[in-house]
PDB file of N, CA and C in Angstrom:
ATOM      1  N   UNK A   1      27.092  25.496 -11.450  1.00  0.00           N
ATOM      2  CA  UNK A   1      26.114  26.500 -11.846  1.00  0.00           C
ATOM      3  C   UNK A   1      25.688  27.259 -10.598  1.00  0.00           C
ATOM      4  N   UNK A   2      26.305  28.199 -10.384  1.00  0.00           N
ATOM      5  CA  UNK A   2      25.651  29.740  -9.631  1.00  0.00           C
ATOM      6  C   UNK A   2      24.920  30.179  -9.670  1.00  0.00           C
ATOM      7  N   UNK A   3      23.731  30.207  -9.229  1.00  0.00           N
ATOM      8  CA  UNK A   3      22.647  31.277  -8.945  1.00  0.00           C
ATOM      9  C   UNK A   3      22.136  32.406  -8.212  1.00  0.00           C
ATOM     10  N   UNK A   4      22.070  33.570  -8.147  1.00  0.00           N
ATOM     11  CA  UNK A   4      21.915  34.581  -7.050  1.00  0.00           C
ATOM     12  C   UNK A   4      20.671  34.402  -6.625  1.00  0.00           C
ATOM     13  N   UNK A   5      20.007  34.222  -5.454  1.00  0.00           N
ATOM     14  CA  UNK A   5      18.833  34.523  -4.930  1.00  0.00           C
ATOM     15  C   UNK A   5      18.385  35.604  -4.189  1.00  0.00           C
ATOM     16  N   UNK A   6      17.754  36.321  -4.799  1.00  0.00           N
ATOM     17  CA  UNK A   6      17.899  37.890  -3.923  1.00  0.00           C
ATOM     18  C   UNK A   6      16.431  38.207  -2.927  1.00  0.00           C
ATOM     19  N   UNK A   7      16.244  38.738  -1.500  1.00  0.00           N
ATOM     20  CA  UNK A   7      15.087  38.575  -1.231  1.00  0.00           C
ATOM     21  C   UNK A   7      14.781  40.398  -1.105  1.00  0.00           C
ATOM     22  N   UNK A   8      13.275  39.901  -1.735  1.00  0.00           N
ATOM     23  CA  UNK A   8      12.503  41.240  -2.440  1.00  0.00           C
ATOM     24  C   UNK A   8      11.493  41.870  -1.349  1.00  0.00           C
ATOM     25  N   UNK A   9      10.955  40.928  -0.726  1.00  0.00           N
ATOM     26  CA  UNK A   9      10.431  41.818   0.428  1.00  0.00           C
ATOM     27  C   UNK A   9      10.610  41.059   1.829  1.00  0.00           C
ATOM     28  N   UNK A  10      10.912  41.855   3.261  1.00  0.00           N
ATOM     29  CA  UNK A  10      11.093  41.242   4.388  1.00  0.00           C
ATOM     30  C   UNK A  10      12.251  41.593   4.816  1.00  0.00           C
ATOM     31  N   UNK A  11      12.418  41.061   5.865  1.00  0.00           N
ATOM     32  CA  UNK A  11      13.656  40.927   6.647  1.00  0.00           C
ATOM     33  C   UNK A  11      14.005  39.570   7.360  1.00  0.00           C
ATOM     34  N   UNK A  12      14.317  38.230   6.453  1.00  0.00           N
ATOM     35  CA  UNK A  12      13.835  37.148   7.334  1.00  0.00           C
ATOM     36  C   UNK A  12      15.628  37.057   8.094  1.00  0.00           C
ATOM     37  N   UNK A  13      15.138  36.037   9.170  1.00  0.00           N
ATOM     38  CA  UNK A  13      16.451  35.963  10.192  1.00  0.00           C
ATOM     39  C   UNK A  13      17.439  35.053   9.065  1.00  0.00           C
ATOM     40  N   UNK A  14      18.674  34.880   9.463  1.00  0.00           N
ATOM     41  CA  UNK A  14      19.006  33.384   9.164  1.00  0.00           C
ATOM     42  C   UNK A  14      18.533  32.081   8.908  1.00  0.00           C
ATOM     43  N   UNK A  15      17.722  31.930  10.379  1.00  0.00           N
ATOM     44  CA  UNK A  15      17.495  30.365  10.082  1.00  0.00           C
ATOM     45  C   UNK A  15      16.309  30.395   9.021  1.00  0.00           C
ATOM     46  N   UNK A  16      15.338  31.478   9.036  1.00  0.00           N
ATOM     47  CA  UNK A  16      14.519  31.464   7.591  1.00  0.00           C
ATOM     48  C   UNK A  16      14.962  31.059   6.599  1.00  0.00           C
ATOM     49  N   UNK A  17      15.625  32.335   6.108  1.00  0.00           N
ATOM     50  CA  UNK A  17      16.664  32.038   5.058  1.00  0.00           C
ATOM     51  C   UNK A  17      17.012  30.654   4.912  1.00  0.00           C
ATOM     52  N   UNK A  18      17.824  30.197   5.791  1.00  0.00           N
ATOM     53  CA  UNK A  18      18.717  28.813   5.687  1.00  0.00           C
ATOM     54  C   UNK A  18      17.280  28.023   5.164  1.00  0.00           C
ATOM     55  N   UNK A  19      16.015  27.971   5.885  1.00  0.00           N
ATOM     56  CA  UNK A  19      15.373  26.997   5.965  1.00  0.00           C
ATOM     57  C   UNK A  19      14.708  27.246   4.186  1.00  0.00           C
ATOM     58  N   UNK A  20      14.752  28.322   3.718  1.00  0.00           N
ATOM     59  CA  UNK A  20      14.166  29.006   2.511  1.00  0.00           C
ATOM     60  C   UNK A  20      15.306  27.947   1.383  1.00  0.00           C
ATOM     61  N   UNK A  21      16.602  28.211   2.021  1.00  0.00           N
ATOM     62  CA  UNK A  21      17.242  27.917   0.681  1.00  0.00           C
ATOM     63  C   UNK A  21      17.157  25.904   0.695  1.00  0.00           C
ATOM     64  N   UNK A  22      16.807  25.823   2.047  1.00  0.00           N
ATOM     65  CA  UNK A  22      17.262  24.195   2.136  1.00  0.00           C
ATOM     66  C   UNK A  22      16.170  23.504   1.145  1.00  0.00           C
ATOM     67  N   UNK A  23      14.711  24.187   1.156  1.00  0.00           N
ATOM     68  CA  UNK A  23      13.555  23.615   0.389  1.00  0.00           C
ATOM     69  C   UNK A  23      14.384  23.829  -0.828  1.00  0.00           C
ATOM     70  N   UNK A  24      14.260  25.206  -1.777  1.00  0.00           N
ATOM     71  CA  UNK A  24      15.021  25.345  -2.666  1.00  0.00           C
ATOM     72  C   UNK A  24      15.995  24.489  -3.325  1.00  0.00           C
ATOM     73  N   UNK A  25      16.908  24.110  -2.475  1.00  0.00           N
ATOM     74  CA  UNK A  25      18.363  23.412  -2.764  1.00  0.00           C
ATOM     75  C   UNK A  25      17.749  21.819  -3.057  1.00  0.00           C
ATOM     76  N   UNK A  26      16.692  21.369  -2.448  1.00  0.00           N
ATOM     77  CA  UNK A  26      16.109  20.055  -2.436  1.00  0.00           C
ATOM     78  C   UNK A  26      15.293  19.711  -3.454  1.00  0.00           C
ATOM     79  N   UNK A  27      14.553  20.928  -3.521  1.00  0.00           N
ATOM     80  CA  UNK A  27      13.628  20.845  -4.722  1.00  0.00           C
ATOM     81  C   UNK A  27      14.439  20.534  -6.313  1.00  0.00           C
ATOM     82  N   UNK A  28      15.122  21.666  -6.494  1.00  0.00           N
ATOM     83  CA  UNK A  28      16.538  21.259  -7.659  1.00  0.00           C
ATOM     84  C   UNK A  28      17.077  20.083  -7.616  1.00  0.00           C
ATOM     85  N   UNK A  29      17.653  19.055  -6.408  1.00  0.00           N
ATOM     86  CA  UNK A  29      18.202  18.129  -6.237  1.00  0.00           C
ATOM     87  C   UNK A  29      17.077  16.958  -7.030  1.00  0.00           C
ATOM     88  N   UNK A  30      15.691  17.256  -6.528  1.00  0.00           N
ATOM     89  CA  UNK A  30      14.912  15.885  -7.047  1.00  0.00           C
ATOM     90  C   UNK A  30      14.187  15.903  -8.711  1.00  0.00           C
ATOM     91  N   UNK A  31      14.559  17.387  -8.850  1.00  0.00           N
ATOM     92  CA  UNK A  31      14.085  17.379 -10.522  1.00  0.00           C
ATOM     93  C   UNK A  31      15.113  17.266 -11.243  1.00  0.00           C
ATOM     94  N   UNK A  32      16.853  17.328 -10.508  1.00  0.00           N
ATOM     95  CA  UNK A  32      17.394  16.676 -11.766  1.00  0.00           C
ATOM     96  C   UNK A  32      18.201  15.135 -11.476  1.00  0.00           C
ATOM     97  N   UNK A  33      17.563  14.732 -10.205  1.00  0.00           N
ATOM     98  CA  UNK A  33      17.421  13.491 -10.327  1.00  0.00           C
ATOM     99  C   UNK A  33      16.547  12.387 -11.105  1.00  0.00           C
ATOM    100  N   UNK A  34      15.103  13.373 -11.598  1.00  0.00           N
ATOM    101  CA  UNK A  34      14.332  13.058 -11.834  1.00  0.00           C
ATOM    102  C   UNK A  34      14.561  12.964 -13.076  1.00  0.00           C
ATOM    103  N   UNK A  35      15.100  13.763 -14.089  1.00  0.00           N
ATOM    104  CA  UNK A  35      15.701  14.252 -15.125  1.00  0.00           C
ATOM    105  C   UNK A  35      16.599  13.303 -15.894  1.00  0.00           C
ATOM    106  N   UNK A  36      17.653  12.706 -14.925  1.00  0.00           N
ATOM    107  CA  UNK A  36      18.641  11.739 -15.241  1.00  0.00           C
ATOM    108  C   UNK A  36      17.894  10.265 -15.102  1.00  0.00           C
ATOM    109  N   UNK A  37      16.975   9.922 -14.427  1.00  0.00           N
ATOM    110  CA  UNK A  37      16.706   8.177 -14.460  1.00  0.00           C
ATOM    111  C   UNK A  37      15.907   8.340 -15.966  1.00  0.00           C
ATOM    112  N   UNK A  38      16.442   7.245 -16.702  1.00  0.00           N
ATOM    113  CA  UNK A  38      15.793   7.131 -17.807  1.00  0.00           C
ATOM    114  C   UNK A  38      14.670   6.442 -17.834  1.00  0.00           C
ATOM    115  N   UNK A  39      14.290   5.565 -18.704  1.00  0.00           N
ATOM    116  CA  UNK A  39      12.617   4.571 -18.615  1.00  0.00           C
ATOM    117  C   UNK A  39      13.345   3.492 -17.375  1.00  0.00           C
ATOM    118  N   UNK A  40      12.104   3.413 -17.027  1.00  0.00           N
ATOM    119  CA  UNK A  40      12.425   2.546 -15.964  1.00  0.00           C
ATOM    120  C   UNK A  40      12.527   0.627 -16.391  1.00  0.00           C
ATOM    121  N   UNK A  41      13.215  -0.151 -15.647  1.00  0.00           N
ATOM    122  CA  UNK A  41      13.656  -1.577 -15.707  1.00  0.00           C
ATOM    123  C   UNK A  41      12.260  -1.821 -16.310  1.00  0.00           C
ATOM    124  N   UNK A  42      12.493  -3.026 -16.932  1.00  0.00           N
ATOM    125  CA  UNK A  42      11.319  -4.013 -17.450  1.00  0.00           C
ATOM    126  C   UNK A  42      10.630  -4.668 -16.347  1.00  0.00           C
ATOM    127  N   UNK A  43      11.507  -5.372 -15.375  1.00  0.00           N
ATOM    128  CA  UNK A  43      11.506  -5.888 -13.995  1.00  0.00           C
ATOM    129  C   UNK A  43      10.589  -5.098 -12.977  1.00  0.00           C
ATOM    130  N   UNK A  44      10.803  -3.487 -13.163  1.00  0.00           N
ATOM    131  CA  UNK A  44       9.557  -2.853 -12.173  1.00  0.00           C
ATOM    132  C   UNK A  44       8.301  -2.696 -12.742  1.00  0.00           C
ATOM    133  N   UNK A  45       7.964  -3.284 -14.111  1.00  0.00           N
ATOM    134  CA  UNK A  45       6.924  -2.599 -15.066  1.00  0.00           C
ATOM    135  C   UNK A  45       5.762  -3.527 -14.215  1.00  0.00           C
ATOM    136  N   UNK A  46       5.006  -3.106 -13.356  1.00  0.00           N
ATOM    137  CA  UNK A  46       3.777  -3.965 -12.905  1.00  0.00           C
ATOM    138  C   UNK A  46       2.874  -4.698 -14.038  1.00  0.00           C
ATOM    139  N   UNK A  47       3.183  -4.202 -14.992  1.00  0.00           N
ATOM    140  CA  UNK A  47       2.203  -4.929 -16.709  1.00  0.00           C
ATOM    141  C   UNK A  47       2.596  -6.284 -16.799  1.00  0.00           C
ATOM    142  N   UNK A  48       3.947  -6.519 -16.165  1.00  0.00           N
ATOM    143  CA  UNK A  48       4.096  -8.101 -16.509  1.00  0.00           C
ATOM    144  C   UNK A  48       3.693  -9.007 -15.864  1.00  0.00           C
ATOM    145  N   UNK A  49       3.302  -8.377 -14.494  1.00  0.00           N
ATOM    146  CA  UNK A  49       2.348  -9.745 -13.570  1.00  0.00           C
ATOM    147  C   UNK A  49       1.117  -9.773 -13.861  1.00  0.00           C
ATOM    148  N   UNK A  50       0.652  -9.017 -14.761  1.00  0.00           N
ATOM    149  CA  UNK A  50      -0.982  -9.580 -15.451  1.00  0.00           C
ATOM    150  C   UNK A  50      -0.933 -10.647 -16.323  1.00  0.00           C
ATOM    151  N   UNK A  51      -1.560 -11.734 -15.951  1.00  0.00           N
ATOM    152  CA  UNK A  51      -1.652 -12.775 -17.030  1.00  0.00           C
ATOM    153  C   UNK A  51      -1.907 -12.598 -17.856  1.00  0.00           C
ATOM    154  N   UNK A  52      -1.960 -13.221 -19.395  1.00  0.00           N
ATOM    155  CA  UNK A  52      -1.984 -12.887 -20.383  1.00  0.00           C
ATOM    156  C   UNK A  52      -3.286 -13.870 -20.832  1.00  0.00           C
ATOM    157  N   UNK A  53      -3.893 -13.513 -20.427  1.00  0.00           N
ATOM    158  CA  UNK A  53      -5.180 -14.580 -20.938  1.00  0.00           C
ATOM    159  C   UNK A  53      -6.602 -13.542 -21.052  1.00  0.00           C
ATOM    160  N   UNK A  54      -7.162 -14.367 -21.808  1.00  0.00           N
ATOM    161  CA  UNK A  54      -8.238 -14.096 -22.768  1.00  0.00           C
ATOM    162  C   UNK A  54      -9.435 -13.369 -21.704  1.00  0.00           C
ATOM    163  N   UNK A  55      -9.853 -11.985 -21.803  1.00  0.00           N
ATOM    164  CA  UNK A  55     -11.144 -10.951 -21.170  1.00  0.00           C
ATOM    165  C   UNK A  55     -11.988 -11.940 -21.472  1.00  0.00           C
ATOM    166  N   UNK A  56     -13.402 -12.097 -20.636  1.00  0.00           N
ATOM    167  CA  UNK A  56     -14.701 -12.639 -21.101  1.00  0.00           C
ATOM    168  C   UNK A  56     -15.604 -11.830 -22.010  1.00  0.00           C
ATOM    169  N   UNK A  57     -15.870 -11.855 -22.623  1.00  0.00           N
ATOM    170  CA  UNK A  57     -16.837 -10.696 -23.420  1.00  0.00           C
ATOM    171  C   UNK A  57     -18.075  -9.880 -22.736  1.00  0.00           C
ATOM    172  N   UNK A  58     -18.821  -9.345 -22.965  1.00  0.00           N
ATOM    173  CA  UNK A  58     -19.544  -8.620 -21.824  1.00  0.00           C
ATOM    174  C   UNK A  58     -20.831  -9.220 -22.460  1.00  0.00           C
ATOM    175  N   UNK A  59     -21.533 -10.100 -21.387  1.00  0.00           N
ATOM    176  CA  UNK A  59     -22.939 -10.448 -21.663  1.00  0.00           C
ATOM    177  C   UNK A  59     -23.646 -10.883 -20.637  1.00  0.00           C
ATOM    178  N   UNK A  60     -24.584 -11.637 -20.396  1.00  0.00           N
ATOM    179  CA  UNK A  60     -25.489 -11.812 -19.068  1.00  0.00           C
ATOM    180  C   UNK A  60     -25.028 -12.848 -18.263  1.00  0.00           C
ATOM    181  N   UNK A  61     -23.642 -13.629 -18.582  1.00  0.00           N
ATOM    182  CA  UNK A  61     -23.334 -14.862 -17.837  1.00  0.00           C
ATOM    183  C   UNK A  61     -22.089 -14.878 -18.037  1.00  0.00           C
ATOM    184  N   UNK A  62     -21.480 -12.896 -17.862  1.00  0.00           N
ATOM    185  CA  UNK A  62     -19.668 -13.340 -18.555  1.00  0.00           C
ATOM    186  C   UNK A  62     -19.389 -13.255 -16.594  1.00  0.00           C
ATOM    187  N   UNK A  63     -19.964 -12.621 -16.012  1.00  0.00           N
ATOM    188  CA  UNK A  63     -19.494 -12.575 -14.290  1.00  0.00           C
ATOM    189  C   UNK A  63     -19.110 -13.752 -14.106  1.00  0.00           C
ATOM    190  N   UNK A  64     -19.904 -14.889 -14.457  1.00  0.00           N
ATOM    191  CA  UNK A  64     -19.586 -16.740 -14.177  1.00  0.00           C
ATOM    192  C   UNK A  64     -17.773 -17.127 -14.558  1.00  0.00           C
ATOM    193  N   UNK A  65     -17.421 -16.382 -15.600  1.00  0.00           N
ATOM    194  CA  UNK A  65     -16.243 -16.920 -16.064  1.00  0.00           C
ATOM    195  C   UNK A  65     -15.269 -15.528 -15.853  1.00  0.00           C
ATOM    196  N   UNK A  66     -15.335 -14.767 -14.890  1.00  0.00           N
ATOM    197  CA  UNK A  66     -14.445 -14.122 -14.612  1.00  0.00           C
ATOM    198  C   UNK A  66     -13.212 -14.104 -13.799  1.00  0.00           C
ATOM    199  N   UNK A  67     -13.809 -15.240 -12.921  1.00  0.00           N
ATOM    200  CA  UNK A  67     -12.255 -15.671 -11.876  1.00  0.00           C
ATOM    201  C   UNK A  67     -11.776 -17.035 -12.451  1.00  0.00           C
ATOM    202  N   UNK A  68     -12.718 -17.941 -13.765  1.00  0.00           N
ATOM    203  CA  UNK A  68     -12.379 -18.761 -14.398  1.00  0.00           C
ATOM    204  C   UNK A  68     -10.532 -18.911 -14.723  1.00  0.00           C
ATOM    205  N   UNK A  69      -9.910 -20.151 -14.406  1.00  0.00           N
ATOM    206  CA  UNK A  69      -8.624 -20.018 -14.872  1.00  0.00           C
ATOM    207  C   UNK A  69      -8.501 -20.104 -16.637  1.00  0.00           C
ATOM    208  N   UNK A  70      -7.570 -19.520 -16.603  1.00  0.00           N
ATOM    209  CA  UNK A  70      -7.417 -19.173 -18.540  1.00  0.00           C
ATOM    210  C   UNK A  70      -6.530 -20.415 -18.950  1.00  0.00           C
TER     211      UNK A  70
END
């Protein structure tokens, strides 16, 4: 896929340019990298190292049983 990039106002040197298209060219590179990874592993989901045990309810003595083991 070809694209023309045409510049509308200025006169930049080369290495502008070059440095203009390198952001450009990078920026495209990480949105359709971004594009192609699908849902991510189960394995990176940080949700699974939360224990699965029971919230204290909210009342005047739930702070006491909050680092309580479940």
């Amino acid at each position: 896929m070809s694209e023309e990039i045409k510049v509308v106002r200025g006169n930049p040197t080369a290495e502008e340019l070059a440095a203009a298209l390198a952001v450009v060219q990078a920026r495209a590179a990480s949105s359709a990298a971004g594009a192609r990874s699908g849902p991510g592993s189960e394995w990176a989901d940080p949700a699974r190292l939360v224990p699965a045990r029971r919230v204290p309810q909210p009342g005047p003595k739930a702070w006491r049983t909050t680092y309580w083991p479940g």
